[in-house]
PDB file of N, CA and C in Angstrom:
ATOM      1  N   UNK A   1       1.102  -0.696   3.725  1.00  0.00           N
ATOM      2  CA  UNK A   1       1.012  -1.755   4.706  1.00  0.00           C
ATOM      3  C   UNK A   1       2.088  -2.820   4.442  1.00  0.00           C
ATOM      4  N   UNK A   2       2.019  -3.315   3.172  1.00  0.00           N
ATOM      5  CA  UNK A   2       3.349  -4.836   2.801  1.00  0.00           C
ATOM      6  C   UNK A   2       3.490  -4.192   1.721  1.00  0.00           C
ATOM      7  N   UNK A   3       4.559  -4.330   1.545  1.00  0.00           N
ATOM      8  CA  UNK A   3       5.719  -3.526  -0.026  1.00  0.00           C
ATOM      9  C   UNK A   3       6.176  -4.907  -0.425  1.00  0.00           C
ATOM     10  N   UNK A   4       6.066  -5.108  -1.600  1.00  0.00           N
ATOM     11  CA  UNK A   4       6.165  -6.152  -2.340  1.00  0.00           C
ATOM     12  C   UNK A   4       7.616  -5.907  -2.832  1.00  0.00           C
ATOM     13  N   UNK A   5       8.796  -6.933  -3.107  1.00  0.00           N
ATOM     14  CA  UNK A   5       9.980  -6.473  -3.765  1.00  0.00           C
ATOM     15  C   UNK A   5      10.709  -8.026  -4.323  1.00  0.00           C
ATOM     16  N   UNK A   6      11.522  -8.094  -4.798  1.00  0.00           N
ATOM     17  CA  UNK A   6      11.861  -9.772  -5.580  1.00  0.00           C
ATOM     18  C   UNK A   6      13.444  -9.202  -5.168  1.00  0.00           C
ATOM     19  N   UNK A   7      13.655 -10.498  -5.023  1.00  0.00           N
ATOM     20  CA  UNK A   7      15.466 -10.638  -4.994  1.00  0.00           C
ATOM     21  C   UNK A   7      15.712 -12.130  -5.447  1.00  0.00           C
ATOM     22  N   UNK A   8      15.498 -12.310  -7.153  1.00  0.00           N
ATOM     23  CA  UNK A   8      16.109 -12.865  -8.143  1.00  0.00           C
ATOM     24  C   UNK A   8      14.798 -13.787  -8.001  1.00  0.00           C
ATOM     25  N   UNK A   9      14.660 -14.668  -7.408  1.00  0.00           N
ATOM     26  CA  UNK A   9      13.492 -15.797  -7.268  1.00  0.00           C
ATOM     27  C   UNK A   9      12.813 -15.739  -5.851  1.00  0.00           C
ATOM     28  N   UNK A  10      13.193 -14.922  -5.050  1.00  0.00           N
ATOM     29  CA  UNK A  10      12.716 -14.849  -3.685  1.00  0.00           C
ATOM     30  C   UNK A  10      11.468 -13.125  -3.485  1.00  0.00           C
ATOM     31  N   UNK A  11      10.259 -13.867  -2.902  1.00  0.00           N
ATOM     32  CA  UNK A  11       9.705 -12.523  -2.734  1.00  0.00           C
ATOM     33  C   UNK A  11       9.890 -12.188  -1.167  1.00  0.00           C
ATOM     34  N   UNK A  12      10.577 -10.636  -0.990  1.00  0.00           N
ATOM     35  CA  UNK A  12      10.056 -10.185  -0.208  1.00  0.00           C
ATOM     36  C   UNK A  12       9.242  -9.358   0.416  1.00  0.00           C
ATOM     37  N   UNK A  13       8.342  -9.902   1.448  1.00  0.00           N
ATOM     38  CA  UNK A  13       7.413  -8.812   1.926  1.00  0.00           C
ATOM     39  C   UNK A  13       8.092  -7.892   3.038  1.00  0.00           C
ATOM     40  N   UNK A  14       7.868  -6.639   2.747  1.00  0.00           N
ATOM     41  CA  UNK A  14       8.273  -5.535   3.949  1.00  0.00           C
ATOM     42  C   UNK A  14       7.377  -5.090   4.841  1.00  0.00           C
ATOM     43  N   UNK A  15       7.169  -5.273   5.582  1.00  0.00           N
ATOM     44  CA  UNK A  15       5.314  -5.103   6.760  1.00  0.00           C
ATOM     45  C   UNK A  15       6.189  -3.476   6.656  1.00  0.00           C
ATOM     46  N   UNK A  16       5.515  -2.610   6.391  1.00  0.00           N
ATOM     47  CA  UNK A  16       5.563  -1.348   6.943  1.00  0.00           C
ATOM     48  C   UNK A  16       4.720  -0.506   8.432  1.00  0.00           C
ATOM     49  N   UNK A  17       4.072  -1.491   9.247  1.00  0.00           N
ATOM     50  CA  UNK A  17       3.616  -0.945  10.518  1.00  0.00           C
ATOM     51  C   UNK A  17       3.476  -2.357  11.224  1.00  0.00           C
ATOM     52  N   UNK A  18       2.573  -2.168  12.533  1.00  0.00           N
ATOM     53  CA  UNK A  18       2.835  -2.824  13.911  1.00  0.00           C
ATOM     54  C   UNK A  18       1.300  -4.117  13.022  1.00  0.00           C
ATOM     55  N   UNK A  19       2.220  -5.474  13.323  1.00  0.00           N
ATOM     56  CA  UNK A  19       1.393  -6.278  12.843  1.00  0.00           C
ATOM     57  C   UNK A  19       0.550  -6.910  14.328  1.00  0.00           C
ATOM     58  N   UNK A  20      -0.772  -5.920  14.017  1.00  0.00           N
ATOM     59  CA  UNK A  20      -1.471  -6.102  15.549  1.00  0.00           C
ATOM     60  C   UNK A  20      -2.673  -6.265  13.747  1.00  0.00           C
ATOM     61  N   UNK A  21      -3.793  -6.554  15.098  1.00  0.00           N
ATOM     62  CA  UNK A  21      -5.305  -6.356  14.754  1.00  0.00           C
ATOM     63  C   UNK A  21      -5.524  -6.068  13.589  1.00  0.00           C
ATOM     64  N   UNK A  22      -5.486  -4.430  13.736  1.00  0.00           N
ATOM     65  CA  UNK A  22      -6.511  -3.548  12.859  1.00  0.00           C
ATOM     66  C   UNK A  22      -5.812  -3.768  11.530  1.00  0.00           C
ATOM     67  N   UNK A  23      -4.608  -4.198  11.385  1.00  0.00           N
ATOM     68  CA  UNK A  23      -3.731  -4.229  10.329  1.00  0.00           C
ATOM     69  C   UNK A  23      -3.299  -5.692   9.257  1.00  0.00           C
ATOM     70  N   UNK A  24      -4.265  -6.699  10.202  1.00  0.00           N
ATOM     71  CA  UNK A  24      -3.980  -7.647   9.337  1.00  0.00           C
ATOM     72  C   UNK A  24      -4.920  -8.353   8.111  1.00  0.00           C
ATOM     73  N   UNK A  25      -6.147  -7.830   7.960  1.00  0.00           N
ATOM     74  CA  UNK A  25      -6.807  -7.903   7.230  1.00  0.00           C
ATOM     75  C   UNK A  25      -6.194  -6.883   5.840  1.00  0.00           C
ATOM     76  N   UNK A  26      -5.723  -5.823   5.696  1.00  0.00           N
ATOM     77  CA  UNK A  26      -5.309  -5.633   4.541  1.00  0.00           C
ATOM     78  C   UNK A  26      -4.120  -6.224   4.424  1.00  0.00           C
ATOM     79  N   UNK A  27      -2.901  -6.745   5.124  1.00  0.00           N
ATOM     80  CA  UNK A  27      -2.026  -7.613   4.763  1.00  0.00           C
ATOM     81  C   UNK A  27      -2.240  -8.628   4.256  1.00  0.00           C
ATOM     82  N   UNK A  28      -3.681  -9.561   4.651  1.00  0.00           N
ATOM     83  CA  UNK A  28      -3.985 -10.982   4.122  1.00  0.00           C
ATOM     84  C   UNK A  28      -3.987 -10.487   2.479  1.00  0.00           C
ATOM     85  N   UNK A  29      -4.821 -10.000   2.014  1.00  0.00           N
ATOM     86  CA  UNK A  29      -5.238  -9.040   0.925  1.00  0.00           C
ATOM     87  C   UNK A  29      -3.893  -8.879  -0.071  1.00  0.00           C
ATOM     88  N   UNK A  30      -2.923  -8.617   0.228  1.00  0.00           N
ATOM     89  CA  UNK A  30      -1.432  -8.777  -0.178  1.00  0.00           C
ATOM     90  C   UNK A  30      -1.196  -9.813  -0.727  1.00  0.00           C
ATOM     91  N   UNK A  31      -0.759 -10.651   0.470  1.00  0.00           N
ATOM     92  CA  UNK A  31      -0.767 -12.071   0.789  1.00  0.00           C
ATOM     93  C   UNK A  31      -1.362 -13.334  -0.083  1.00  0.00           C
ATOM     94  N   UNK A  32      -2.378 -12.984  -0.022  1.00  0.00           N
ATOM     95  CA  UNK A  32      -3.373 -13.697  -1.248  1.00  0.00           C
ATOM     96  C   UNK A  32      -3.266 -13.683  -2.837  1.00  0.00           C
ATOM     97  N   UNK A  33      -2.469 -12.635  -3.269  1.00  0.00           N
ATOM     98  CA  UNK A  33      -2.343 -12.044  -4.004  1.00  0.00           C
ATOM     99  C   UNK A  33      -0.862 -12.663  -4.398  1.00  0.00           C
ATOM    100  N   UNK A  34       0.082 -13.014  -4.156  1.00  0.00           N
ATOM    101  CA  UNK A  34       1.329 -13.926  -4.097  1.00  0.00           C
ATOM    102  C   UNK A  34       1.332 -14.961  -4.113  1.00  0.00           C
ATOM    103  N   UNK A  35       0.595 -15.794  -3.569  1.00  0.00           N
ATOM    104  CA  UNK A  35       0.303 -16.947  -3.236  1.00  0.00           C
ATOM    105  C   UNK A  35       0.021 -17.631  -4.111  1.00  0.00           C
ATOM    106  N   UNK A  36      -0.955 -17.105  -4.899  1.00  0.00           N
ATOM    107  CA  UNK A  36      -1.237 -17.559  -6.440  1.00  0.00           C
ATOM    108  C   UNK A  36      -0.955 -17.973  -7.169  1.00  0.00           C
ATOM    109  N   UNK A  37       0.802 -17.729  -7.352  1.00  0.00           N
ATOM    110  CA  UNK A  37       1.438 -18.545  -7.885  1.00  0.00           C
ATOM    111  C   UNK A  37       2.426 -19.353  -7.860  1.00  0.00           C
ATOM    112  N   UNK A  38       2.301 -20.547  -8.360  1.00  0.00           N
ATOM    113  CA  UNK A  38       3.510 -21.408  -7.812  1.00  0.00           C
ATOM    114  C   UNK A  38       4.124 -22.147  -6.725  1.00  0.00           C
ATOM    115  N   UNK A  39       5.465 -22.260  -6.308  1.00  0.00           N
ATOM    116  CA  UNK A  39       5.771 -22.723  -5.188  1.00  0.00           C
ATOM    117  C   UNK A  39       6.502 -21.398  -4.769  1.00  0.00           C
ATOM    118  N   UNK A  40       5.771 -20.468  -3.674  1.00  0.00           N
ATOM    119  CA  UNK A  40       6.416 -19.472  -3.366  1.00  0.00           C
ATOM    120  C   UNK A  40       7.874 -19.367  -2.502  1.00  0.00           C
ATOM    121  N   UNK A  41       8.803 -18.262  -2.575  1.00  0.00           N
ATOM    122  CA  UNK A  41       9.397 -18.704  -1.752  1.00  0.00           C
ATOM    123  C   UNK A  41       9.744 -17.024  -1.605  1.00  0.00           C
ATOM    124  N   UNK A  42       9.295 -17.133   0.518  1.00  0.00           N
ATOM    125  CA  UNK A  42       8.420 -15.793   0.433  1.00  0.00           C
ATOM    126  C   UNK A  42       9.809 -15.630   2.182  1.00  0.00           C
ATOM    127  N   UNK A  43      10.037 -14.177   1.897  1.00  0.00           N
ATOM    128  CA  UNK A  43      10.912 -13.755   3.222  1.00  0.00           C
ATOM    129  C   UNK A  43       9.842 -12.059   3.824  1.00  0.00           C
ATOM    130  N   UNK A  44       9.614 -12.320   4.958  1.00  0.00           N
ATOM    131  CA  UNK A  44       8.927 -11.647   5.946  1.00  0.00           C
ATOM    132  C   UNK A  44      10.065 -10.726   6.437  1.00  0.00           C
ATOM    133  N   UNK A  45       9.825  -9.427   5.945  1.00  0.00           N
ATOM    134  CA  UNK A  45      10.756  -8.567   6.219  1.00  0.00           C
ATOM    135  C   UNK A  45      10.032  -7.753   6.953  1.00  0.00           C
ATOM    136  N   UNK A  46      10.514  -7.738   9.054  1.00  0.00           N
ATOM    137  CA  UNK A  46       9.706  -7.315   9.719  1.00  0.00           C
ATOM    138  C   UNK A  46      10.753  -5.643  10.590  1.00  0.00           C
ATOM    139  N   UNK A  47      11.627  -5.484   9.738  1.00  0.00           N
ATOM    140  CA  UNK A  47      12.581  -3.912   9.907  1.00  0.00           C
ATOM    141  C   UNK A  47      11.899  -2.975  10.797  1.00  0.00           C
ATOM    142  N   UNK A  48      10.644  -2.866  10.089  1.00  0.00           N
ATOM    143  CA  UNK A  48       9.673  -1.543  10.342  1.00  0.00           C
ATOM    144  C   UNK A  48       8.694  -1.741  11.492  1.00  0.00           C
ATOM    145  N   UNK A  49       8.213  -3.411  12.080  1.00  0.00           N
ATOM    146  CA  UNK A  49       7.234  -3.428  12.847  1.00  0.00           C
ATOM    147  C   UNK A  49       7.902  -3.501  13.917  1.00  0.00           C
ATOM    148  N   UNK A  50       7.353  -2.490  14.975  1.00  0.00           N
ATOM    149  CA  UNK A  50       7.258  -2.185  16.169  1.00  0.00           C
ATOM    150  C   UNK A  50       6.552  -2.897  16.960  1.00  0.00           C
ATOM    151  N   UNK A  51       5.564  -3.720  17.107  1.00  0.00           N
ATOM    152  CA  UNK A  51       4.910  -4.761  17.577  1.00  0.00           C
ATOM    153  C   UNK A  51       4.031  -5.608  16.677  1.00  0.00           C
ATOM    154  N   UNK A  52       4.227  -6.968  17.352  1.00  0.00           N
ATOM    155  CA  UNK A  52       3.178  -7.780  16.848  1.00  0.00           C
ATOM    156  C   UNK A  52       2.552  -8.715  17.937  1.00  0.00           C
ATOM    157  N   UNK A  53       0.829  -8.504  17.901  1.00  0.00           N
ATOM    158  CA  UNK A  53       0.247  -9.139  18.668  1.00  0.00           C
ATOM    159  C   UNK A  53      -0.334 -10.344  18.192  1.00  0.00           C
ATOM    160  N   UNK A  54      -0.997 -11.217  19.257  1.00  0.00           N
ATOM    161  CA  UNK A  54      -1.712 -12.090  18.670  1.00  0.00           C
ATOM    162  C   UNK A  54      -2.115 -12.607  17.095  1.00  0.00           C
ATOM    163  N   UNK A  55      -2.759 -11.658  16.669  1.00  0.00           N
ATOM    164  CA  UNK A  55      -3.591 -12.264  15.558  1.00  0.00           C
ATOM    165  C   UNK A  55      -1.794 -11.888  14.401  1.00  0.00           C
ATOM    166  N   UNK A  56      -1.114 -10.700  14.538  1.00  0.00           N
ATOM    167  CA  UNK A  56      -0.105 -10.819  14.112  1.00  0.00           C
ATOM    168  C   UNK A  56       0.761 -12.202  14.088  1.00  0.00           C
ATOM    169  N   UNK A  57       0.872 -12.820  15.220  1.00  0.00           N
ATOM    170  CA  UNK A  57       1.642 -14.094  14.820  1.00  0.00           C
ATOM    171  C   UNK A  57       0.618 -15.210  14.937  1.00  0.00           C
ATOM    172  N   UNK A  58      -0.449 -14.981  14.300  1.00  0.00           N
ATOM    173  CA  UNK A  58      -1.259 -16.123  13.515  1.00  0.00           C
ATOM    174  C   UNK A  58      -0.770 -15.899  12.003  1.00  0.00           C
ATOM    175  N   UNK A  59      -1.103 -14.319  11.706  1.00  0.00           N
ATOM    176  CA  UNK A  59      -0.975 -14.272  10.425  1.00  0.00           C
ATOM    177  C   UNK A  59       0.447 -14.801   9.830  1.00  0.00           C
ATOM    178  N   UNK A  60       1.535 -14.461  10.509  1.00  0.00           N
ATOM    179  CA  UNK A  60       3.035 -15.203  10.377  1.00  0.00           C
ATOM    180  C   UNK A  60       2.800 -16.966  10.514  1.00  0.00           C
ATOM    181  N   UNK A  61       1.928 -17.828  11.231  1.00  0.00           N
ATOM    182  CA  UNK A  61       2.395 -18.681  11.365  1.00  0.00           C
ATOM    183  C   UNK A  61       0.640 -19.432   9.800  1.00  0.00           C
ATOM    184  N   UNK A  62      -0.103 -18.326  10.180  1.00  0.00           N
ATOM    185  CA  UNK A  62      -0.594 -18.963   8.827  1.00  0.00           C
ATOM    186  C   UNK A  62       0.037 -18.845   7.093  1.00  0.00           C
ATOM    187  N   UNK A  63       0.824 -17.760   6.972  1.00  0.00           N
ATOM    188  CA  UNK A  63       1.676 -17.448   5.711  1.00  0.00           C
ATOM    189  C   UNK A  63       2.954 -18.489   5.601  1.00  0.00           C
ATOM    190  N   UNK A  64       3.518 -19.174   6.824  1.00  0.00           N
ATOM    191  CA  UNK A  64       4.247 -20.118   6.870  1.00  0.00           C
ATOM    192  C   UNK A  64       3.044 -21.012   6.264  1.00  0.00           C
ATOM    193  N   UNK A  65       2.228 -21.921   6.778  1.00  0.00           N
ATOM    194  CA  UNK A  65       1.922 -22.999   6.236  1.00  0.00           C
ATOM    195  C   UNK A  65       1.258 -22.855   5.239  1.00  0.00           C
ATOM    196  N   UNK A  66       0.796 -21.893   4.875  1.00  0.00           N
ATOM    197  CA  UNK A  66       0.137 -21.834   2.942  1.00  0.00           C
ATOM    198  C   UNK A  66       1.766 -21.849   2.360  1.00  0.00           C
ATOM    199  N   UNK A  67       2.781 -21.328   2.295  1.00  0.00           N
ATOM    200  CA  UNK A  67       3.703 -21.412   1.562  1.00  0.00           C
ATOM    201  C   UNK A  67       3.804 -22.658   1.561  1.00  0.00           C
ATOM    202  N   UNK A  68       4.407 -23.650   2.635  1.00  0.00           N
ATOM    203  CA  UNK A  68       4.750 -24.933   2.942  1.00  0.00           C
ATOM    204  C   UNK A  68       4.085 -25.961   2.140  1.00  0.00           C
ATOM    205  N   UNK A  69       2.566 -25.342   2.428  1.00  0.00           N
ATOM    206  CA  UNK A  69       1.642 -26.458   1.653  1.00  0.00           C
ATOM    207  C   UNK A  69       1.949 -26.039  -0.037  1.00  0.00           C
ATOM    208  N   UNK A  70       2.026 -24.686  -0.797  1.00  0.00           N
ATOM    209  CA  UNK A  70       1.948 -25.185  -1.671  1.00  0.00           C
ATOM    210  C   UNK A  70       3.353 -25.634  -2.440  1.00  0.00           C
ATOM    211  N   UNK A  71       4.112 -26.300  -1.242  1.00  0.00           N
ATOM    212  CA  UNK A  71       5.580 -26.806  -2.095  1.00  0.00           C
ATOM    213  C   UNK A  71       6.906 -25.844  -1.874  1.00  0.00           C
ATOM    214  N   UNK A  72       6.198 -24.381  -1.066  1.00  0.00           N
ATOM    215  CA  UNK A  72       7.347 -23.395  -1.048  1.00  0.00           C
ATOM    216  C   UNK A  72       8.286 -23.231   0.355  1.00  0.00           C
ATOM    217  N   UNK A  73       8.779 -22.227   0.627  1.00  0.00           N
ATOM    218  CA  UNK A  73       9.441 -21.657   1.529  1.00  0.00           C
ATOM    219  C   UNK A  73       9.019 -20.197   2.563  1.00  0.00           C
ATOM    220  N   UNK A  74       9.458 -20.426   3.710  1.00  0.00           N
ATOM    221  CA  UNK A  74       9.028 -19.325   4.195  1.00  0.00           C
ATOM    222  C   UNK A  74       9.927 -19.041   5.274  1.00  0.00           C
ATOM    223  N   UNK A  75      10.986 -17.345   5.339  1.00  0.00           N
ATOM    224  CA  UNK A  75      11.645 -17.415   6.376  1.00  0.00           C
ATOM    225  C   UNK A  75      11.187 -15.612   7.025  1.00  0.00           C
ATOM    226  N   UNK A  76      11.743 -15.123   8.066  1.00  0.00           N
ATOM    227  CA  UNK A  76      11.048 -14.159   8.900  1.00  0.00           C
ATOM    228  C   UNK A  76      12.536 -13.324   8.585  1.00  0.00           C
ATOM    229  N   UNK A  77      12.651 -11.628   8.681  1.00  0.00           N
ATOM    230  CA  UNK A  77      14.086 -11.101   8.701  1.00  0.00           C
ATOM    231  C   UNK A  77      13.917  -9.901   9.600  1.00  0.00           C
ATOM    232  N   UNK A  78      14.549  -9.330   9.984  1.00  0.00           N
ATOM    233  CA  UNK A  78      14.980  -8.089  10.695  1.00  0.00           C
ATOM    234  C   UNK A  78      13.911  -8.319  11.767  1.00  0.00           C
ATOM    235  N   UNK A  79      13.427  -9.026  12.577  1.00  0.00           N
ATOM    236  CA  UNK A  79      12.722  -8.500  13.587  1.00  0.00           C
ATOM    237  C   UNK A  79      13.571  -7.420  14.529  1.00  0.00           C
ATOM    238  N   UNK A  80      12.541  -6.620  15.341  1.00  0.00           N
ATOM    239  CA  UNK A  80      12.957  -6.107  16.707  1.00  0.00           C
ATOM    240  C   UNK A  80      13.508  -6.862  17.929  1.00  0.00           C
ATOM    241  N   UNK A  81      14.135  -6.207  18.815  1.00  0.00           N
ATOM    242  CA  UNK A  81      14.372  -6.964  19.790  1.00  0.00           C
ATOM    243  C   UNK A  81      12.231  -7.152  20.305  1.00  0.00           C
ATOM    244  N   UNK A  82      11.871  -6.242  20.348  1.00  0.00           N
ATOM    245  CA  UNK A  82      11.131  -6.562  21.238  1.00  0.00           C
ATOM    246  C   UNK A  82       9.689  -7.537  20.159  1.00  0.00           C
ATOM    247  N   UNK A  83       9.975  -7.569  18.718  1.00  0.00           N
ATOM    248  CA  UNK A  83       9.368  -8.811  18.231  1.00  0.00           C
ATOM    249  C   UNK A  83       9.968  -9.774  18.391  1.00  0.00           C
ATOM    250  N   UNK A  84      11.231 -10.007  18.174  1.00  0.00           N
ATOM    251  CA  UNK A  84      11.761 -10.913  18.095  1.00  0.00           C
ATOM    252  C   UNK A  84      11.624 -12.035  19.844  1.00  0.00           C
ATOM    253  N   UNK A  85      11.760 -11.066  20.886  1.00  0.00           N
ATOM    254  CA  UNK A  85      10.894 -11.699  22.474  1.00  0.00           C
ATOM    255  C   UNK A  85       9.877 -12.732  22.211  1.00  0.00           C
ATOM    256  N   UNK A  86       9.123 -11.231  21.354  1.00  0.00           N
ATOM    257  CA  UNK A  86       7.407 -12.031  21.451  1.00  0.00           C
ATOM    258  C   UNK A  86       7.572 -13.645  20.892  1.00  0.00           C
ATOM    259  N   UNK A  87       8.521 -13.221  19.438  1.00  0.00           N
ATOM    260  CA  UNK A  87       8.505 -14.737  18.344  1.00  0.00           C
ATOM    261  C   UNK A  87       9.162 -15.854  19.181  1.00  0.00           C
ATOM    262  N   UNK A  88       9.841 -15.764  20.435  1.00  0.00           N
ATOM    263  CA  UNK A  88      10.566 -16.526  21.118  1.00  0.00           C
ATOM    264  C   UNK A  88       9.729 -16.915  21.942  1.00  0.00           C
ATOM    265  N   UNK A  89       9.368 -15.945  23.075  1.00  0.00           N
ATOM    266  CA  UNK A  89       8.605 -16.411  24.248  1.00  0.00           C
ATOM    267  C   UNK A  89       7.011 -17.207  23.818  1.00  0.00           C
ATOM    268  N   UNK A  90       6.633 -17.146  22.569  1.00  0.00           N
ATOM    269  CA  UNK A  90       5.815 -17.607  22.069  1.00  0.00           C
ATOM    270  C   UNK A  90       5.862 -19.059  21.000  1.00  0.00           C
ATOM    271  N   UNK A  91       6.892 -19.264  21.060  1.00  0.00           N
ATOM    272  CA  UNK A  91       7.394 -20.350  20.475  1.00  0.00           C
ATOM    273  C   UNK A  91       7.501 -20.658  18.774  1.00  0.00           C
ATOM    274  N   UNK A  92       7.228 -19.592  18.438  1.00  0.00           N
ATOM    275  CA  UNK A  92       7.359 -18.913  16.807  1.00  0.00           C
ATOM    276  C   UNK A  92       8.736 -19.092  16.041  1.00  0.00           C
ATOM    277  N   UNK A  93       9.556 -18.566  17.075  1.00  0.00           N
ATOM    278  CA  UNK A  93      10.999 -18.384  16.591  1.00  0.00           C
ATOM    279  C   UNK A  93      11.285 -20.147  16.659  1.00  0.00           C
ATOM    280  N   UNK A  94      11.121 -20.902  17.309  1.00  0.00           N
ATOM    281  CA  UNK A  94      11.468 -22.119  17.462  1.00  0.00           C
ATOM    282  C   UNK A  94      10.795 -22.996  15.502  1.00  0.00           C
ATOM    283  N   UNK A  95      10.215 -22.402  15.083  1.00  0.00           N
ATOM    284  CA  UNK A  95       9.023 -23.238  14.192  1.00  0.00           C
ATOM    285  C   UNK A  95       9.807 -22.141  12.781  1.00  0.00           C
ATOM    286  N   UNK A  96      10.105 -20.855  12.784  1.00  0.00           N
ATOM    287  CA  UNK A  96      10.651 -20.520  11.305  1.00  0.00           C
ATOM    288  C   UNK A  96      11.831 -20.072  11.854  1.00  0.00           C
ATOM    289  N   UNK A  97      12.287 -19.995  10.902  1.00  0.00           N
ATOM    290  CA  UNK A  97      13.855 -19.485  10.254  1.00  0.00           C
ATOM    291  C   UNK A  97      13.736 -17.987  10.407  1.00  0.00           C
ATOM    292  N   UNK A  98      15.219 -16.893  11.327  1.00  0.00           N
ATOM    293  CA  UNK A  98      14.831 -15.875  11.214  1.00  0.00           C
ATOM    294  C   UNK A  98      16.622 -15.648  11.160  1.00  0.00           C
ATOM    295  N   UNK A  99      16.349 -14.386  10.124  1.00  0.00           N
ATOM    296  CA  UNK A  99      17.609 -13.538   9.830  1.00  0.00           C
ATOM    297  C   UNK A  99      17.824 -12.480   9.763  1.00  0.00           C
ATOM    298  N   UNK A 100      19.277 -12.272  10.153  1.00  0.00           N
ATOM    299  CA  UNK A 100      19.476 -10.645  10.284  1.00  0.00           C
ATOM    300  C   UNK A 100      18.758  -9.970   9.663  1.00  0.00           C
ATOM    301  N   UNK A 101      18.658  -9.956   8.268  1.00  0.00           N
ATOM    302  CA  UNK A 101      18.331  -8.973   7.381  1.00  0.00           C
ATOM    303  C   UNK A 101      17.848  -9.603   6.230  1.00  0.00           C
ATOM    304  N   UNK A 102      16.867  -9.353   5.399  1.00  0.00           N
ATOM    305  CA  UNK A 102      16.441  -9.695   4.205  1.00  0.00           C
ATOM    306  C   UNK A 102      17.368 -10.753   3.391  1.00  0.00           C
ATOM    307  N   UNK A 103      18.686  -9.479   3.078  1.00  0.00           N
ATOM    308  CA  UNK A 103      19.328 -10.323   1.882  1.00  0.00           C
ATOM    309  C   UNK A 103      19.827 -11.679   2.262  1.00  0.00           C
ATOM    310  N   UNK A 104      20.367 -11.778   3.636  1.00  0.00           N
ATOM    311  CA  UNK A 104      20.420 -12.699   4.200  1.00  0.00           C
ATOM    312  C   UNK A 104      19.364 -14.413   4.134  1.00  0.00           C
ATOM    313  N   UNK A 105      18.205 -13.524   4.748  1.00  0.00           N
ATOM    314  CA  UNK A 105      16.986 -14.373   4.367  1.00  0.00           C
ATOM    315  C   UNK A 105      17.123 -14.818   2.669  1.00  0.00           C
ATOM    316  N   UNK A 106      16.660 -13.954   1.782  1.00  0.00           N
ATOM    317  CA  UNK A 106      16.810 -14.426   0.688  1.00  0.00           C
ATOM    318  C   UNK A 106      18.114 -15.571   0.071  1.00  0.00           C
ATOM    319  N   UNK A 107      18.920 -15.333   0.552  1.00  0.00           N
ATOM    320  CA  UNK A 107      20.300 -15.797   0.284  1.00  0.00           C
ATOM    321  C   UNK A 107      20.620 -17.371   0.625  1.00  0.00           C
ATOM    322  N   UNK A 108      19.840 -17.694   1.840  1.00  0.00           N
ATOM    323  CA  UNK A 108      19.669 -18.819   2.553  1.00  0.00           C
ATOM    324  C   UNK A 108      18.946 -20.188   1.415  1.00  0.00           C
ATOM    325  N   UNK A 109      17.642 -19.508   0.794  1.00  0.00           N
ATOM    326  CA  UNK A 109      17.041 -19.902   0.234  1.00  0.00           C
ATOM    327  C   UNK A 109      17.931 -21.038  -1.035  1.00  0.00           C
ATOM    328  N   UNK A 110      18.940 -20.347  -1.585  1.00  0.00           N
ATOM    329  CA  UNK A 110      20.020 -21.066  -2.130  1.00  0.00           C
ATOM    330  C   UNK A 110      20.847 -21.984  -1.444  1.00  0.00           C
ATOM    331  N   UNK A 111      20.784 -22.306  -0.258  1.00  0.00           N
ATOM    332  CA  UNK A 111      21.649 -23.093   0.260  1.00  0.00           C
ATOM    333  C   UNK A 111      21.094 -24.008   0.290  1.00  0.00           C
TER     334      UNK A 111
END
């Protein structure tokens, strides 16, 4: 479901399927599990998802503000064209940071 991976001080998560419904309860589960420590500073690597509904961009806009609150960072990478719509026409994309690609995302984090 989320593949966990580090690039030097940055974690990234890789969603490996469509962040709808049935799928976000074992992502929280992940999620929770990172969070734990520190001031995270966490990149949403969305390559692989093919859609995200509703409760999908709750779960994106609730993983933004637990990072935020505890002192960290949070940016979004590879969406689809047709996530990347949703994160727009929904006003998502306006509220995080989104980049080509991971390393990118991660990379930012230093600036």
């Amino acid at each position: 479901m989320i593949r966990h991976t580090k690039q030097g001080a940055v974690d990234i998560l890789s969603v490996e399927d469509s962040m709808i419904y049935l799928h976000i309860d074992k992502m929280q589960i992940a999620v929770d599990q990172l969070l734990k420590a520190g001031q995270p500073r966490v990149v949403l690597n969305m390559k692989d998802v093919a859609l995200c509904d509703s409760r999908g961009l709750e779960f994106i806009l609730d993983l933004r503000d637990r990072c935020v609150k505890c002192g960290g960072m949070f940016k979004l990478a590879a969406a689809s064209h047709l996530c990347l719509d949703i994160l727009q026409i929904t006003g998502v994309l306006d509220q995080i940071e989104h980049y080509e690609n991971s390393v990118q995302a991660a990379g930012s984090f230093a600036l």
